[in-house]
Protein backbone atom coordinates (compact mmCIF):
# COMPACT_ATOMS: atom_id res chain seq x y z
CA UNK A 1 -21.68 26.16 -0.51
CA UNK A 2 -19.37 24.75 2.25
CA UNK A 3 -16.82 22.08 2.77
CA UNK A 4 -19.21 19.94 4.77
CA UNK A 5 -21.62 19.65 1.67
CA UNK A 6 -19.09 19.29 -0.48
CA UNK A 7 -17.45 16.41 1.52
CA UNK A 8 -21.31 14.72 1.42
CA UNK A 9 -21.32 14.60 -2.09
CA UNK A 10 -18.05 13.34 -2.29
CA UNK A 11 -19.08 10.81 0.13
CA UNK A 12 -21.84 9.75 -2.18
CA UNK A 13 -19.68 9.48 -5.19
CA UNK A 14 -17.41 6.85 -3.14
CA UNK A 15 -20.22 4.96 -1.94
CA UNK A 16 -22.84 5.03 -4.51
CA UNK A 17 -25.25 4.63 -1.28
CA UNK A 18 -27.04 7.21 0.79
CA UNK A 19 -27.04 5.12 3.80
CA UNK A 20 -22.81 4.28 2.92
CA UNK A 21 -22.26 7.47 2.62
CA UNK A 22 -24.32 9.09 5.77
CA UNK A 23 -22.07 6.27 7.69
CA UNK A 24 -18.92 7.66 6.28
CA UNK A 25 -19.21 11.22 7.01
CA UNK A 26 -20.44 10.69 10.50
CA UNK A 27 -24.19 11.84 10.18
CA UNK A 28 -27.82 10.09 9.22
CA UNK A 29 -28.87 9.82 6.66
CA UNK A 30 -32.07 12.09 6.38
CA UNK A 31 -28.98 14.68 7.06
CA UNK A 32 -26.80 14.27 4.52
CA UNK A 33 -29.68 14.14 1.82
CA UNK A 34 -31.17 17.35 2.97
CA UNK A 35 -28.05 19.20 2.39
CA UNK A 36 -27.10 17.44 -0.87
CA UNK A 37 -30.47 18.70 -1.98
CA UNK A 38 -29.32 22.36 -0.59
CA UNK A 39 -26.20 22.19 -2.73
CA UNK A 40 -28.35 21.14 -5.75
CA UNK A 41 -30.50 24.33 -4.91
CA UNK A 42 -27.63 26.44 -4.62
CA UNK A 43 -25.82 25.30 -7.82
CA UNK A 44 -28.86 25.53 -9.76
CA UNK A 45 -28.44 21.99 -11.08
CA UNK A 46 -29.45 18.09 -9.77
CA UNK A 47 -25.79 16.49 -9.07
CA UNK A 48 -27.62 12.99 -8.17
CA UNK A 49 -30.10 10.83 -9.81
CA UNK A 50 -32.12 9.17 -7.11
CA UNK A 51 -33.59 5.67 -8.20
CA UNK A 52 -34.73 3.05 -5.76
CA UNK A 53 -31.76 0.96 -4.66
CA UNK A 54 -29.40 2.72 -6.92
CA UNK A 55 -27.79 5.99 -7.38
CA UNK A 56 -25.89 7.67 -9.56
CA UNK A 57 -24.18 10.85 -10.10
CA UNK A 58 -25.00 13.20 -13.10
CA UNK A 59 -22.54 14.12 -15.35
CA UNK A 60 -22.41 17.98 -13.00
CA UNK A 61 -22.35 15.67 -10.32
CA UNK A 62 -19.47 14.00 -11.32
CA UNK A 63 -17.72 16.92 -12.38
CA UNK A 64 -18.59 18.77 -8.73
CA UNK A 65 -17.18 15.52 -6.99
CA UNK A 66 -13.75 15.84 -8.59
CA UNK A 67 -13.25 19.62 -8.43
CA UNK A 68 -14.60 18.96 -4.42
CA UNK A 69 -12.45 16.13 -3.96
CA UNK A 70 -8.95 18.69 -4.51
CA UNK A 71 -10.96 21.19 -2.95
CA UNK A 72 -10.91 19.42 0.45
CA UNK A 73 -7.93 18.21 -0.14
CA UNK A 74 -6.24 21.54 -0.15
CA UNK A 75 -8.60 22.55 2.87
CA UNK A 76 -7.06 18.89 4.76
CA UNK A 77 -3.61 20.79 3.59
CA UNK A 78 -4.24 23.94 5.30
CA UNK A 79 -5.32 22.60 8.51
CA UNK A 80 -2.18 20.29 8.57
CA UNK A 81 -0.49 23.64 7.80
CA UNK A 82 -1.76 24.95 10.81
CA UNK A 83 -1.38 22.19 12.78
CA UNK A 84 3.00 21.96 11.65
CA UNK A 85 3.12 25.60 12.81
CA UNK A 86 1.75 24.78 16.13
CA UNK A 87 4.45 21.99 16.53
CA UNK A 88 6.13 20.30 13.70
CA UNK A 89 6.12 17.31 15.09
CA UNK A 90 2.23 16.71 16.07
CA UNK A 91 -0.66 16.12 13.32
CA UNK A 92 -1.70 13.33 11.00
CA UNK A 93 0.67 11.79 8.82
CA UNK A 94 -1.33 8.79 6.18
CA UNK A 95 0.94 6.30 5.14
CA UNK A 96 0.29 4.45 2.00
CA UNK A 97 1.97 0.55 2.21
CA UNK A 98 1.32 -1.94 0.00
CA UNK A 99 0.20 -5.39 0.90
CA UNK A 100 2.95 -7.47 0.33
CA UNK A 101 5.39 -5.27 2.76
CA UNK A 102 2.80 -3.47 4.78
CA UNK A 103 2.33 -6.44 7.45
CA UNK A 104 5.85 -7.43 7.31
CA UNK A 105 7.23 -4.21 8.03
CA UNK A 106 4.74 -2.28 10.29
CA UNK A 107 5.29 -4.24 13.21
CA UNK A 108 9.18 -3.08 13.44
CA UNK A 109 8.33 0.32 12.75
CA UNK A 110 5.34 1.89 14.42
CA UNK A 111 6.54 1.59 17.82
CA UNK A 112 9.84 3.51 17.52
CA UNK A 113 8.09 5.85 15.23
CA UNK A 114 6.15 6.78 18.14
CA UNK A 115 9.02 7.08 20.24
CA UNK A 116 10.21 9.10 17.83
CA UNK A 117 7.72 11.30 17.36
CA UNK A 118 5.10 11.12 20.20
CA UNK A 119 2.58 13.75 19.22
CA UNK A 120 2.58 12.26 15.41
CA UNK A 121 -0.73 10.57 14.68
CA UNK A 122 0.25 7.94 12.14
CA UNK A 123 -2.65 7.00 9.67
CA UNK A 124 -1.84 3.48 7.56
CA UNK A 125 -3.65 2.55 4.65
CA UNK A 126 -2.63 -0.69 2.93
CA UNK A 127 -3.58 -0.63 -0.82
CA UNK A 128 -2.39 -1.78 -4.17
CA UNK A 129 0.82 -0.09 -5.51
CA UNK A 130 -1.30 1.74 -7.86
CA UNK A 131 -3.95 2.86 -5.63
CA UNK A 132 -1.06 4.69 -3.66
CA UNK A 133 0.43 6.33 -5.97
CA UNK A 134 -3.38 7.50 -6.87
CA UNK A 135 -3.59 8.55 -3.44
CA UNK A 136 -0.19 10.53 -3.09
CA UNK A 137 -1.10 12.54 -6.40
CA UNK A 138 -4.58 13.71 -5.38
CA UNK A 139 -3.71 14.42 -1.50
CA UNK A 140 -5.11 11.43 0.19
CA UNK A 141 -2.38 10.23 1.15
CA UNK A 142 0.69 12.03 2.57
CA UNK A 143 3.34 9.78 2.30
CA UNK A 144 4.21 5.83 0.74
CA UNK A 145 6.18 3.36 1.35
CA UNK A 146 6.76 1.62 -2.14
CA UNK A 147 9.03 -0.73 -4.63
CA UNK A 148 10.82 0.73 -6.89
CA UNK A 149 10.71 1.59 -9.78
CA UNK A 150 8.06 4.35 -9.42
CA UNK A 151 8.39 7.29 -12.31
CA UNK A 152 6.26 10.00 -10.54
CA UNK A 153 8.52 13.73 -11.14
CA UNK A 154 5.79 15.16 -8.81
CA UNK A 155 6.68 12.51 -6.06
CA UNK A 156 10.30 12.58 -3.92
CA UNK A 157 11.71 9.49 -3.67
CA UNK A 158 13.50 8.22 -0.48
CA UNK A 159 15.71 5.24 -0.70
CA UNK A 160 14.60 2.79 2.32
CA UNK A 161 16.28 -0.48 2.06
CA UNK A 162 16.66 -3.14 -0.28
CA UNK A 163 15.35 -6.43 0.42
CA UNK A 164 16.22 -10.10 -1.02
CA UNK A 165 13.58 -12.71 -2.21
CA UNK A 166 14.18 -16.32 -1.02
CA UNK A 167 13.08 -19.39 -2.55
CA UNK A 168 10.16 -21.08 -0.72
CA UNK A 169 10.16 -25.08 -1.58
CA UNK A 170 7.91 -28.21 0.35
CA UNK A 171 9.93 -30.14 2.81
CA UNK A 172 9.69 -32.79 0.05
CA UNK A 173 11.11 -30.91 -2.51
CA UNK A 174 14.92 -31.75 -3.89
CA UNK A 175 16.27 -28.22 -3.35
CA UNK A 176 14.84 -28.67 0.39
CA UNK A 177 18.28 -31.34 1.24
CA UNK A 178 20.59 -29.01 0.92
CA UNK A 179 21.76 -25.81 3.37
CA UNK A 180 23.92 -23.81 1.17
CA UNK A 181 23.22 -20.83 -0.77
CA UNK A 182 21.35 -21.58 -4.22
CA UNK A 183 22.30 -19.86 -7.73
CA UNK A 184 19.11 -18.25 -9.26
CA UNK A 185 19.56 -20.94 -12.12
CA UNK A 186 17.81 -23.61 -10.04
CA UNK A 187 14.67 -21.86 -11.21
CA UNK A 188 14.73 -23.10 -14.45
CA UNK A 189 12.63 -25.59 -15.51
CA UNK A 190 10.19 -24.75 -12.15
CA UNK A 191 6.58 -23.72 -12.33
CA UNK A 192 5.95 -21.41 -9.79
CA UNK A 193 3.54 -19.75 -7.76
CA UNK A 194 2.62 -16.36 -8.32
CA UNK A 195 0.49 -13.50 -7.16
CA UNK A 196 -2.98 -12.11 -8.72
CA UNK A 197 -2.32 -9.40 -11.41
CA UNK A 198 -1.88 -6.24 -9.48
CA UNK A 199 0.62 -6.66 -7.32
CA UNK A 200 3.95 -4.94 -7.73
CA UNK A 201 5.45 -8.32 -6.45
CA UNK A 202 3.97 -10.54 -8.96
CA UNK A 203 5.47 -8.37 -11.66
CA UNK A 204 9.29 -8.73 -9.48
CA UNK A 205 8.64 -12.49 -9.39
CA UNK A 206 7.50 -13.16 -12.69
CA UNK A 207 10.50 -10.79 -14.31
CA UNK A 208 13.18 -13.41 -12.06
CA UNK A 209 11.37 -16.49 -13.31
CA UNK A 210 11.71 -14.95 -17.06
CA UNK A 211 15.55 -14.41 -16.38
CA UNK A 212 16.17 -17.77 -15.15
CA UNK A 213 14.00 -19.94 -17.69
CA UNK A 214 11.03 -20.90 -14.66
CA UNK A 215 7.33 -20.13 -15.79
CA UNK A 216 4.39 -19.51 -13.37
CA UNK A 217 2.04 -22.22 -12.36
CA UNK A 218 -0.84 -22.39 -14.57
CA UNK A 219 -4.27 -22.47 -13.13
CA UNK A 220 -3.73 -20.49 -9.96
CA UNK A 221 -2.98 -16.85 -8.07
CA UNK A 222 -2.93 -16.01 -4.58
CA UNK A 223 -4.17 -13.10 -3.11
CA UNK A 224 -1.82 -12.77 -0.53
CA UNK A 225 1.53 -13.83 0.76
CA UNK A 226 0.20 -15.86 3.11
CA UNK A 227 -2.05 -18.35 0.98
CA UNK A 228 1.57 -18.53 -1.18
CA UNK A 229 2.92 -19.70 1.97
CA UNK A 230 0.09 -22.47 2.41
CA UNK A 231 0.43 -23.43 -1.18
CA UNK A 232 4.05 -24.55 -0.88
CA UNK A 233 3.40 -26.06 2.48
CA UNK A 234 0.95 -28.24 0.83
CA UNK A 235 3.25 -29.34 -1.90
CA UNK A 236 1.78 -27.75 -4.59
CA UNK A 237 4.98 -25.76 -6.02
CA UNK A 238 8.04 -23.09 -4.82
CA UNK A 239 7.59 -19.33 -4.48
CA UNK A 240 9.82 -16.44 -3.82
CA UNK A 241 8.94 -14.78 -1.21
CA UNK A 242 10.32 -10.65 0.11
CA UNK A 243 13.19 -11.24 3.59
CA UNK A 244 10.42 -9.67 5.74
CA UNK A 245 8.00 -12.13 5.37
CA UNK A 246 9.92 -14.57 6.37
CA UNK A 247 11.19 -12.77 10.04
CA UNK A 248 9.73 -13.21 13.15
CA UNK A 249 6.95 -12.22 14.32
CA UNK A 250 6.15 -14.65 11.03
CA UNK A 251 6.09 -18.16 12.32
CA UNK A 252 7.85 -20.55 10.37
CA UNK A 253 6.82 -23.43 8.99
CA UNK A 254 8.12 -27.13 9.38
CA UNK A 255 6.37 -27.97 5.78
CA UNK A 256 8.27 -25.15 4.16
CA UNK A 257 12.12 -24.80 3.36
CA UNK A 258 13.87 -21.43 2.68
CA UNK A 259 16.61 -21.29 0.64
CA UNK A 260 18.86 -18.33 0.48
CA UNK A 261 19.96 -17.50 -2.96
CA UNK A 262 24.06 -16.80 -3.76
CA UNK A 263 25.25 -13.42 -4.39
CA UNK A 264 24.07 -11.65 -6.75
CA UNK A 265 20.51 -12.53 -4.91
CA UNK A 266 16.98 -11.44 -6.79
CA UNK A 267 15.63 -8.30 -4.43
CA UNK A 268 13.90 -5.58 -4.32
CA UNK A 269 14.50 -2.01 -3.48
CA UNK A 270 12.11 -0.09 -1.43
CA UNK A 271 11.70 3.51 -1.01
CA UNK A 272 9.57 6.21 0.27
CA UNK A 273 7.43 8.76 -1.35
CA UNK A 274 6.29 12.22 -1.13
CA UNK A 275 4.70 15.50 -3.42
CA UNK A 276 7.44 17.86 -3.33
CA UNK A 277 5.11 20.46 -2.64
CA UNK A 278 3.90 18.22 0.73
CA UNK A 279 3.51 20.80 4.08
CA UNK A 280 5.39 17.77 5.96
CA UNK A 281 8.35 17.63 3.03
CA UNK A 282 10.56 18.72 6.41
CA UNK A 283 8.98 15.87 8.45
CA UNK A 284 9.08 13.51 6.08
CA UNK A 285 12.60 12.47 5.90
CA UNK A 286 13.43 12.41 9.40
CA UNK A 287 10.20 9.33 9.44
CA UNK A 288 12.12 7.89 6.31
CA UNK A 289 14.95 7.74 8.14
CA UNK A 290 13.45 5.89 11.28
CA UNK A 291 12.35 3.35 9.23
CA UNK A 292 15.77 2.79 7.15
CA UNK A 293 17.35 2.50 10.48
CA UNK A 294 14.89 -0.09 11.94
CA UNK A 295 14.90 -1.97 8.82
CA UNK A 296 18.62 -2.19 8.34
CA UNK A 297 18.42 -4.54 11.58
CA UNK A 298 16.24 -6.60 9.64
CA UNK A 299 17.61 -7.37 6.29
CA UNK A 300 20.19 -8.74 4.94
CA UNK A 301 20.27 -11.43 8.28
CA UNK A 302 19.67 -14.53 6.87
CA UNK A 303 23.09 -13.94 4.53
């Protein structure tokens, strides 16, 4: 038995597709079944039911995948182990962003990172709050940039910054006439548009809306931030949307009206993430604190 076969079957498990999974791991796929069937020699036991056009994993099979799966997990641990002793500044760091900050932010970030730490490679995977936090559990993922509130004991958390939402209106719209700063009350009485279930921003939207007596609009979620945007450029209804999504490099609008909301404003804090027991728990906050800094240029602007 060795990591390679073990990553294979792993592989397999993701994919559900000999051909996926020979893609993934870098080999063909004649390859990676002949030393899946090895393994199954080995072990004594079939880990993979092979029907035409479909597979699927055996009970053992799934039970090998998950023990593998930690297994290679603490192996990627030991080589970044290795690699922080060499220089504690070099390796692979994956960061875990979620998709209503992750294209906001990154493009502030990543090049001073770099400056900052030249030898770092920096890995970015842009997932689903929940997927994340998934991820930083079982050692895929090293580090994440998230909203609070996050109850994880095994995780550090890292305060960031804290971000305001602003109301997005049409041009049209009556709250578009004014310049001034707007009390959250406004909201009452609005319908507006949300998010799909599953992101961590739909649930911050939704919980203002609730506060100030406004309801989602019936009938439709976006996917993304950006189809929001389109939404309430074509008239259909308002939307709050994060400070960073509404900062260059994001062009604006002439169909769309922001309006800043009056103190106290609806935000969102933002913070970063770690396992305590994490080889880079050293590195970690000194990459935190890069980011705070480069995002404390960027919030809080508009106000």
């Amino acid at each position: 038995m060795n990591l390679r076969d073990l990553g294979y079957l792993v592989a397999v498990a993701e994919h559900r597709h000999f051909g996926k999974a020979a893609a993934a791991s870098f080999v063909s796929q004649p390859t990676l079944s002949t030393q899946l069937k090895k393994l199954e020699a080995e072990l004594g036991v079939e880990l993979v039911e092979r029907n035409p056009g479909h597979i699927t994993l055996t009970r053992a099979g799934e039970l090998v995948a998950e023990r593998a799966r930690s297994i290679l997990a603490e192996a990627d641990q030991i080589r970044h182990i290795a690699a922080q002793a060499r220089d504690p500044e070099s390796g692979s760091i994956r960061l875990g962003l979620f998709p209503t900050l992750a294209p906001y932010l990154l493009p502030h970030v990543v090049g001073p990172l770099h400056a900052r730490f030249p030898h770092l490679e920096l890995l970015l995977v842009e997932e689903k709050t929940e997927v994340v936090v998934e991820r930083l559990r079982d050692g895929q993922l090293d580090a994440g940039v998230l909203a609070l509130p996050i109850h994880e004991p095994l995780l550090h958390e890292e305060l960031l910054f804290s971000e305001d939402f602003v109301l997005a209106v049409p041009a049209e719209h009556p709250l578009a006439s004014d310049t001034g700063a707007i009390e959250s009350s406004v909201l009452a009485g609005e319908h507006v548009l949300l998010l799909e279930e599953g992101h961590c921003l739909r649930d911050q939207a939704l919980a203002v809306c609730q506060l100030n007596g406004a309801s989602e609009r019936s009938g439709f979620r976006a996917t993304s931030l950006e189809t929001l945007r389109q939404m309430v450029a074509a008239g259909v209804g308002v939307t709050l949307l994060p400070e960073l999504a509404v900062q260059p490099p994001v062009p604006a609008s002439p169909s769309v009206v922001l309006r800043d909301f009056s103190d106290p404003p609806p935000r969102r804090d933002i913070a970063m993430f770690w396992r305590r027991t994490s080889v880079y728990r050293d590195l970690l906050p000194a990459v935190a604190e890069v980011i705070r800094v480069e995002a404390a240029a960027l919030v809080g602007g508009r106000r």
